[in-house]
C-alpha atoms as a PDB file:
ATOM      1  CA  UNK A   1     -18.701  13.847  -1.336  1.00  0.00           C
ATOM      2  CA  UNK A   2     -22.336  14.229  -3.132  1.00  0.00           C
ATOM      3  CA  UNK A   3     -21.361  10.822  -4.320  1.00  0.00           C
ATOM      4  CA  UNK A   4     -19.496   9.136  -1.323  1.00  0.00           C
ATOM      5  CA  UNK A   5     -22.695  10.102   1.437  1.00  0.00           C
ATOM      6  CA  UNK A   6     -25.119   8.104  -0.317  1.00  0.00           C
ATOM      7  CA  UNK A   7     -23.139   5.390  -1.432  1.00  0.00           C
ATOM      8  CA  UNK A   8     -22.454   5.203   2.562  1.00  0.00           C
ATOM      9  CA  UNK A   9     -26.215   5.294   3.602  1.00  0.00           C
ATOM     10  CA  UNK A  10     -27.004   2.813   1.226  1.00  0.00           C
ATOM     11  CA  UNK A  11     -24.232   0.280   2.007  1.00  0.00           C
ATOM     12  CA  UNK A  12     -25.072   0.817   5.515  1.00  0.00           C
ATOM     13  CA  UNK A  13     -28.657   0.222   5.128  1.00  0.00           C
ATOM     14  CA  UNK A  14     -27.937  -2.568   2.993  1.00  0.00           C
ATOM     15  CA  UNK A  15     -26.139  -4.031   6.094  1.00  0.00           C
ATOM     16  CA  UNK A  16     -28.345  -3.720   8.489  1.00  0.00           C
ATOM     17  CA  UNK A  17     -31.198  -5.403   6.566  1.00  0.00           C
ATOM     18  CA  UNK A  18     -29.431  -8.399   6.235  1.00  0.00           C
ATOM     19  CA  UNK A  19     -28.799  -8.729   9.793  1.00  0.00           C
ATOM     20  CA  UNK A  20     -26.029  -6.254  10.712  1.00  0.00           C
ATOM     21  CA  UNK A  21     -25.712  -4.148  13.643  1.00  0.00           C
ATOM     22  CA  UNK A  22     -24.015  -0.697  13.379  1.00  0.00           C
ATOM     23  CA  UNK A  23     -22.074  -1.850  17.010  1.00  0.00           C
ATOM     24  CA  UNK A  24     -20.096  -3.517  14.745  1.00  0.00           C
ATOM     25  CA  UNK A  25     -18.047  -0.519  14.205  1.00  0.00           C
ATOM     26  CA  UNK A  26     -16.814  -0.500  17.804  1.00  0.00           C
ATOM     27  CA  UNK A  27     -14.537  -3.474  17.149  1.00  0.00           C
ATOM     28  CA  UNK A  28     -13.172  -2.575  14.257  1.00  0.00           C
ATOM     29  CA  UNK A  29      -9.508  -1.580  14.677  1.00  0.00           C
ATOM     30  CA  UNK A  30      -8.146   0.731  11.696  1.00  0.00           C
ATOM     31  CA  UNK A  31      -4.351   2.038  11.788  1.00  0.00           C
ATOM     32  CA  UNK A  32      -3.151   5.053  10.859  1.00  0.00           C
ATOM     33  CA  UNK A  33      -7.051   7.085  10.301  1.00  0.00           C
ATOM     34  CA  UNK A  34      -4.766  10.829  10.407  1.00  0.00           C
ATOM     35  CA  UNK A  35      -3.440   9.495   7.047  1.00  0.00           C
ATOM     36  CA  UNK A  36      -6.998   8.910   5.691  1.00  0.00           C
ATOM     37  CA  UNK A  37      -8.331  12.193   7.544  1.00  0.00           C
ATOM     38  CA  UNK A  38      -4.988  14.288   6.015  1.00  0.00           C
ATOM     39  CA  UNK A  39      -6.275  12.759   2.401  1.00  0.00           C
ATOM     40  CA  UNK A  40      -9.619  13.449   2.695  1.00  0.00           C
ATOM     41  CA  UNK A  41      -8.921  17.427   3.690  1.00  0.00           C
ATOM     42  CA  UNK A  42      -6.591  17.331   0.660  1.00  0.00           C
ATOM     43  CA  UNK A  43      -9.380  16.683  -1.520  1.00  0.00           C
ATOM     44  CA  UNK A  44     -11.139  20.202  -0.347  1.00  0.00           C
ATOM     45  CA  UNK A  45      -8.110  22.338   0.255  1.00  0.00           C
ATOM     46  CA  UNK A  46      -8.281  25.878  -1.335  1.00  0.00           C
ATOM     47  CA  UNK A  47      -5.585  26.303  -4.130  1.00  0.00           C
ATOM     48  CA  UNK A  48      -6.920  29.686  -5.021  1.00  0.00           C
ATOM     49  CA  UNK A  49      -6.261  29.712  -9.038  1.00  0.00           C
ATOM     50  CA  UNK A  50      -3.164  27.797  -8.619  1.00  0.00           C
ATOM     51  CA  UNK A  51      -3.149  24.688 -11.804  1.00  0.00           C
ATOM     52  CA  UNK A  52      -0.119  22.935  -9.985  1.00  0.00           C
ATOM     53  CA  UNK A  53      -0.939  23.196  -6.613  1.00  0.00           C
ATOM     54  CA  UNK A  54      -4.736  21.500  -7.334  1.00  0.00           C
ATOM     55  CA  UNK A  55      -2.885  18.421  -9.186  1.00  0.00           C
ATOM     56  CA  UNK A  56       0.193  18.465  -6.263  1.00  0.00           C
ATOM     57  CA  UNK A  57      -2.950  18.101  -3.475  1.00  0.00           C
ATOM     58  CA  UNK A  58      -5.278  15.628  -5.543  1.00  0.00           C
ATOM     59  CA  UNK A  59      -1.949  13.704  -6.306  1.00  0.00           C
ATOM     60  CA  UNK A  60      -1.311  13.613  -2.730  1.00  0.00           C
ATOM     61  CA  UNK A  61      -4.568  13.151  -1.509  1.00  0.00           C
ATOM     62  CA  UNK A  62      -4.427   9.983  -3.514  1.00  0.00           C
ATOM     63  CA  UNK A  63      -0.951   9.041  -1.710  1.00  0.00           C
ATOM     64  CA  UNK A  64      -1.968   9.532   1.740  1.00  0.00           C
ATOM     65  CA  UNK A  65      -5.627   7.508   1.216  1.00  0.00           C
ATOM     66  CA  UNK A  66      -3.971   4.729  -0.712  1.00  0.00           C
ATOM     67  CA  UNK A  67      -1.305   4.337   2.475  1.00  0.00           C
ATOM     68  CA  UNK A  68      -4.193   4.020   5.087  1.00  0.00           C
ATOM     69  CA  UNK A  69      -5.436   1.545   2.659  1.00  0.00           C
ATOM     70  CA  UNK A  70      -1.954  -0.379   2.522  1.00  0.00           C
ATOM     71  CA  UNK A  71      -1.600  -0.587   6.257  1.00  0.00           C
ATOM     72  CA  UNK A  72      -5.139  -1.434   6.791  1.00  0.00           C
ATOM     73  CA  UNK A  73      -5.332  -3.967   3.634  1.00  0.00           C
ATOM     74  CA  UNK A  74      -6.617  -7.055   5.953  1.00  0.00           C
ATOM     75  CA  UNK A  75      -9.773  -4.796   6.232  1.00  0.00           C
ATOM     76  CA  UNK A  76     -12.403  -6.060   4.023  1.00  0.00           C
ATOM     77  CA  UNK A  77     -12.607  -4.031   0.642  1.00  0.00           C
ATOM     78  CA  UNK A  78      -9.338  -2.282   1.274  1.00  0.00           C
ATOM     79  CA  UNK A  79      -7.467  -4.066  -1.825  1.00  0.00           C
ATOM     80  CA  UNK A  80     -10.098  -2.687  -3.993  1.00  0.00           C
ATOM     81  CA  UNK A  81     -10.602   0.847  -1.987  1.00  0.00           C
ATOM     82  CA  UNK A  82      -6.288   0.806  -2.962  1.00  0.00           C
ATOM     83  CA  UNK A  83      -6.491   0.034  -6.995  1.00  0.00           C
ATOM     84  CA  UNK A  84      -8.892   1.977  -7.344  1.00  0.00           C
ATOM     85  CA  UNK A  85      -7.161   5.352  -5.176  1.00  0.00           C
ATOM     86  CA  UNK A  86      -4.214   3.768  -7.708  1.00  0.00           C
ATOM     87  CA  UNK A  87      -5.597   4.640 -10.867  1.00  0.00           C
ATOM     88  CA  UNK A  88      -7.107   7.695 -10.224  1.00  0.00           C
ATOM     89  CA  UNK A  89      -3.341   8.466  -9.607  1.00  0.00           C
ATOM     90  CA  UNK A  90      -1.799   7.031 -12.565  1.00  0.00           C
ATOM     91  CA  UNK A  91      -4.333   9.269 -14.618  1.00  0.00           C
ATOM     92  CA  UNK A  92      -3.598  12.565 -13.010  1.00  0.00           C
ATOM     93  CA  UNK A  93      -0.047  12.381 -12.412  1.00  0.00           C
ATOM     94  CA  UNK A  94       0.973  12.188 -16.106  1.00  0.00           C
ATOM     95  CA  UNK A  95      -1.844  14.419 -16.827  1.00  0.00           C
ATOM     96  CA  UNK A  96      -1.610  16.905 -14.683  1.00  0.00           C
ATOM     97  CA  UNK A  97      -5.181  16.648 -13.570  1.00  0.00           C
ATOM     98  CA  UNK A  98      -8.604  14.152 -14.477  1.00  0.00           C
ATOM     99  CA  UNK A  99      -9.429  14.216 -18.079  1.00  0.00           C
ATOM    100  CA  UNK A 100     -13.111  14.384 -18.742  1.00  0.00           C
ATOM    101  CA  UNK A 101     -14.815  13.159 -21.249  1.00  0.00           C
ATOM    102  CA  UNK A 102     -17.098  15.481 -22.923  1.00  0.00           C
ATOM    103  CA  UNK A 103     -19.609  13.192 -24.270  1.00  0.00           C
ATOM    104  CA  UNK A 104     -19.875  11.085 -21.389  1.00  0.00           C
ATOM    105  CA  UNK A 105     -21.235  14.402 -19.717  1.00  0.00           C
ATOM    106  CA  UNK A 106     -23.453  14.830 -22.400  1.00  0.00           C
ATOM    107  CA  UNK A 107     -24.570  11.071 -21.887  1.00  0.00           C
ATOM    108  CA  UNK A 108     -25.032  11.843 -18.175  1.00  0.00           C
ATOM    109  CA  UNK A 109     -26.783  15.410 -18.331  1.00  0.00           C
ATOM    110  CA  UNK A 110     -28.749  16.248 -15.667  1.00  0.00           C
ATOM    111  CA  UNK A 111     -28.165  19.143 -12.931  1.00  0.00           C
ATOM    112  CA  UNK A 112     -25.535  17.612 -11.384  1.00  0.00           C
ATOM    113  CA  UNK A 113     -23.153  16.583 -13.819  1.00  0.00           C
ATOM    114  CA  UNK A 114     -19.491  17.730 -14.009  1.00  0.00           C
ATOM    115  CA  UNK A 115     -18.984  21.229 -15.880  1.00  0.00           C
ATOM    116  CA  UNK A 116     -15.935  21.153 -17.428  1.00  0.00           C
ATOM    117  CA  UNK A 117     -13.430  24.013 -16.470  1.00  0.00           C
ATOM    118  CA  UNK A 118     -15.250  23.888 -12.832  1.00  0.00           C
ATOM    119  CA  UNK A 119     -12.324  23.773 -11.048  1.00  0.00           C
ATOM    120  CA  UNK A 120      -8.923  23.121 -11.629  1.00  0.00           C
ATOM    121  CA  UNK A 121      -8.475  19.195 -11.130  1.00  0.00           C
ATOM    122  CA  UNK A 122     -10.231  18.871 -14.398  1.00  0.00           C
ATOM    123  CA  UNK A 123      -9.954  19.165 -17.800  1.00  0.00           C
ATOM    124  CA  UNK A 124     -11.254  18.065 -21.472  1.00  0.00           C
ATOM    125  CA  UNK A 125     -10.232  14.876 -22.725  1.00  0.00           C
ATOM    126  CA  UNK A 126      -8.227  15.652 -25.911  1.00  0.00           C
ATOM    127  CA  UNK A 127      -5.488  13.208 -27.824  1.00  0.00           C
ATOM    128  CA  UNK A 128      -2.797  14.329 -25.682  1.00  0.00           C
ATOM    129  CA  UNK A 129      -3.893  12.524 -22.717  1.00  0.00           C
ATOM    130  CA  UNK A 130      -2.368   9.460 -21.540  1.00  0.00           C
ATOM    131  CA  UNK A 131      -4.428   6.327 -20.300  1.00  0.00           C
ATOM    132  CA  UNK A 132      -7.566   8.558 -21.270  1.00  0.00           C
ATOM    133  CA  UNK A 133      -9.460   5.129 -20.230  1.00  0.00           C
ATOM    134  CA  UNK A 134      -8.679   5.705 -16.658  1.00  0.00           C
ATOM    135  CA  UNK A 135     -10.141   9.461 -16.829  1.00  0.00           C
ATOM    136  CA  UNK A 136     -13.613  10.287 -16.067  1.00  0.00           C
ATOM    137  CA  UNK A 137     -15.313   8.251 -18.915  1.00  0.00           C
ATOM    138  CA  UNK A 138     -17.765   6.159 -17.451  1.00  0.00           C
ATOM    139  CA  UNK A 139     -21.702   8.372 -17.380  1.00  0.00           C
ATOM    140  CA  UNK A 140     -24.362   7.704 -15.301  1.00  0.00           C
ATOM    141  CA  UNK A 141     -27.108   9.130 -16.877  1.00  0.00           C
ATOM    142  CA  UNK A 142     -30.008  11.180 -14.637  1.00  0.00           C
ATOM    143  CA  UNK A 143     -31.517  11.721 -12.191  1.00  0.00           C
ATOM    144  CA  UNK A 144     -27.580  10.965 -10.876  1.00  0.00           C
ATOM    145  CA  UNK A 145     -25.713  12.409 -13.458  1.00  0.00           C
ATOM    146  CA  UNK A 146     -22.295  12.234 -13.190  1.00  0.00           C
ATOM    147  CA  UNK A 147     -19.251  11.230 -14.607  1.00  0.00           C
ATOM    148  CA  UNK A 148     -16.963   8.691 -12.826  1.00  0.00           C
ATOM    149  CA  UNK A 149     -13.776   7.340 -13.518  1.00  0.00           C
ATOM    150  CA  UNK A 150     -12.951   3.489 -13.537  1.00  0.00           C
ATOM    151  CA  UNK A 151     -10.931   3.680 -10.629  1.00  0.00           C
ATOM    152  CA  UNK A 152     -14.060   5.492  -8.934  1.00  0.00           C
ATOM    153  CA  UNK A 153     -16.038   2.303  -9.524  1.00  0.00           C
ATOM    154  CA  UNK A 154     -13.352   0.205  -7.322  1.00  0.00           C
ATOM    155  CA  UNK A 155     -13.154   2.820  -4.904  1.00  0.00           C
ATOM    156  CA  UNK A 156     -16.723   2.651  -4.156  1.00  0.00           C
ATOM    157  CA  UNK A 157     -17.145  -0.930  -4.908  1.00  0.00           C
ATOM    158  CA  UNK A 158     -14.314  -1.496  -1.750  1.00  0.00           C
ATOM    159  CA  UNK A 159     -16.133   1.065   0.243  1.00  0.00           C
ATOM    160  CA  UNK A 160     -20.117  -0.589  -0.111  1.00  0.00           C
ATOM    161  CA  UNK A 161     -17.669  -4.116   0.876  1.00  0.00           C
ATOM    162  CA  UNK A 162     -16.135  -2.127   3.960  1.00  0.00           C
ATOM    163  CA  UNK A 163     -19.232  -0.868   5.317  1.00  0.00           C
ATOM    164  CA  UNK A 164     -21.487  -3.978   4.741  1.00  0.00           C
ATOM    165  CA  UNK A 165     -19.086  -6.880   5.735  1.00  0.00           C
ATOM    166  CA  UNK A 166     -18.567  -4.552   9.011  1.00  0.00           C
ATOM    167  CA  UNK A 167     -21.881  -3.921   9.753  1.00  0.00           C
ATOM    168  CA  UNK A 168     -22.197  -8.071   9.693  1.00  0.00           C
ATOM    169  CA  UNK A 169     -19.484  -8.196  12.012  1.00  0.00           C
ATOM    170  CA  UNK A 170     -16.475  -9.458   9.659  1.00  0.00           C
ATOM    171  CA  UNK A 171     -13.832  -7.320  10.650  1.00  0.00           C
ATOM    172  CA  UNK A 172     -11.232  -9.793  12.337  1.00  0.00           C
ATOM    173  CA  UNK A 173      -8.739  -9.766   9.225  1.00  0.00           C
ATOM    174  CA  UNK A 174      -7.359  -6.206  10.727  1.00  0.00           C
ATOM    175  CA  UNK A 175      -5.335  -7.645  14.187  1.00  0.00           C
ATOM    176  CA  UNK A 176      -1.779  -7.606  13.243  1.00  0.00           C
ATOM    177  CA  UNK A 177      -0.256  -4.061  13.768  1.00  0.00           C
ATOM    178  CA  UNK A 178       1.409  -2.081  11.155  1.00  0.00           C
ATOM    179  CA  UNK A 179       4.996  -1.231  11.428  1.00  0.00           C
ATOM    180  CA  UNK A 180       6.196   0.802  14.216  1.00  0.00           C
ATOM    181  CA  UNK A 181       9.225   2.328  12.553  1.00  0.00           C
ATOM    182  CA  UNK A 182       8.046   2.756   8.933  1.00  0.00           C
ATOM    183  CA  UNK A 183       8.351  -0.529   6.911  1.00  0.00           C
ATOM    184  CA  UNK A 184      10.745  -1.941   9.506  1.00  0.00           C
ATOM    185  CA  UNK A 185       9.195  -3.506  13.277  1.00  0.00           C
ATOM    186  CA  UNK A 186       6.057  -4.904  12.847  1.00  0.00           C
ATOM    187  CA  UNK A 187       5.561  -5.565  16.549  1.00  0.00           C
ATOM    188  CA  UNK A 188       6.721  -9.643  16.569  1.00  0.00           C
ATOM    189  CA  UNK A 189       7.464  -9.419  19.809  1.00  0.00           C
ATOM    190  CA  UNK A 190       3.986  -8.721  20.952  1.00  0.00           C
ATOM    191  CA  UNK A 191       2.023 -11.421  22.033  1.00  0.00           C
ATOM    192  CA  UNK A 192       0.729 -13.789  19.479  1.00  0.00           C
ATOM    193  CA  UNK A 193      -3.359 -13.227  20.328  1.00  0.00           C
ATOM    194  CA  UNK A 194      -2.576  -9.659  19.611  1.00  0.00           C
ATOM    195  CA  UNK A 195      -0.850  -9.749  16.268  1.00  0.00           C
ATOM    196  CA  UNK A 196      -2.433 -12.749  14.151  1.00  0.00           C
ATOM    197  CA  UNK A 197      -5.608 -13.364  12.524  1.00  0.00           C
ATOM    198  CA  UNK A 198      -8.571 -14.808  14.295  1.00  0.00           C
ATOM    199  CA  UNK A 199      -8.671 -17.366  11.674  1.00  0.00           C
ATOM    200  CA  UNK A 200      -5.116 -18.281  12.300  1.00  0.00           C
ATOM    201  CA  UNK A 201      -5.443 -18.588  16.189  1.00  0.00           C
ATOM    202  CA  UNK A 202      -8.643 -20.569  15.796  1.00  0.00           C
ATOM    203  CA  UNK A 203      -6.995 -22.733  13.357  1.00  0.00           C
ATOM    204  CA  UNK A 204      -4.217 -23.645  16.477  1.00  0.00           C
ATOM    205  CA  UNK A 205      -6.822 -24.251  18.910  1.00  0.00           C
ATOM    206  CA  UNK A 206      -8.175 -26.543  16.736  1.00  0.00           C
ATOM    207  CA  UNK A 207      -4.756 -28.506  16.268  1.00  0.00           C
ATOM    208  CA  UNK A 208      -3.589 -28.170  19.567  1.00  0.00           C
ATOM    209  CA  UNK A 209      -0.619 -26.263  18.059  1.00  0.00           C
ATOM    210  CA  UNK A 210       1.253 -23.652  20.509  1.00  0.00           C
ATOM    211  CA  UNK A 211      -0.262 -20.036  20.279  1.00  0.00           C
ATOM    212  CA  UNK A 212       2.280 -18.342  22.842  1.00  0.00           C
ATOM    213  CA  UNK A 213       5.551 -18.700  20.874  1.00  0.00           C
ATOM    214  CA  UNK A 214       6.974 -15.588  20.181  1.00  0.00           C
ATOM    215  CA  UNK A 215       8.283 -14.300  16.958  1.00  0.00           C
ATOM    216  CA  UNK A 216      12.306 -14.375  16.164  1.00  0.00           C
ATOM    217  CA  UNK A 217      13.661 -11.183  15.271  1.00  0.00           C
END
């Protein structure tokens, strides 16, 4: 979170300069946020001294933030918000937590740099690790310093996106609702203005095509 906040504040910022309003947000329709709120409360659960039970919640921290992702992937940045949650995954899964890299802390020094041994999500890189190149390898040196992992780079890349193309007011890629019933009804028998893409219903208009037909199934 000492990462996320001002990666936030400066996307948003970054918005609003070029012409972005934060009433943006209002208009914005995002499915399934209890998902992203349950993953986001995984990330600070108390484990107590319990090894497996940190990697179980990271791992399904991970899950639950890469599904709101999925059923909101018409948002802008989601794709990249979802490889990124993705990687982190296939690193600690195998792992059984995020290898660090103990030179790239070196590299990044500074007071706020990631102690190995900190907590339990975390360990030293060693040879035994499996697609070490995913860990937490990549240093940014002070007055940041800290480590971050390649798929923490996507994650945050997708986030500035979310926030910025928002704030300008590019949010109509998000209309169609998920499915209902799982993977299964996807609501086809909703009205067409409801469940399509602005782009796809201005694209009709413009051809004098039909935009009240009704799905089949």
């Amino acid at each position: 979170m000492t990462v996320v906040i001002p990666i936030v504040v400066l996307a948003l910022l970054a918005g609003l300069v070029a012409g972005g309003s934060l009433r943006s947000f209002e208009r914005v329709r995002v499915h399934w946020w209890a998902a992203a709120l349950a993953g986001l409360l995984l990330q600070g659960a108390p484990v107590a001294r319990d090894h497996q039970l940190a990697v179980a919640t990271l791992a399904g921290s991970y899950s639950l933030l890469m599904a709101f992702a999925l059923l909101n992937r018409r948002l802008p940045g989601a794709w990249l918000i979802m490889v990124g949650l993705g990687m982190n995954l296939a690193v600690v899964v195998p792992n059984g937590g995020i290898p660090v890299s103990a030179s790239a802390i070196h590299v990044a020094g500074g007071p706020t740099a990631v102690r190995i041994g900190n907590d339990l999500k975390h360990h030293e890189l060693s040879d035994a690790d499996v697609l070490w190149f995913l860990g937490d390898v990549i240093p940014v040196p002070s007055p940041i310093g800290i480590v971050l992992s390649a798929g923490d780079v996507l994650l945050y890349a997708g986030i500035v996106w979310f926030l910025v193309a928002i704030t300008l007011g590019r949010s109509g890629e998000n209309r169609r609702p998920p499915a209902r019933w799982f993977l299964m009804y996807r609501g086809k028998h909703l009205p067409v203005a409801s469940r399509l893409p602005r782009r796809t219903l201005a694209r009709w208009a413009a051809s004098g095509s039909p935009a009240g037909v009704r799905s089949g199934t």
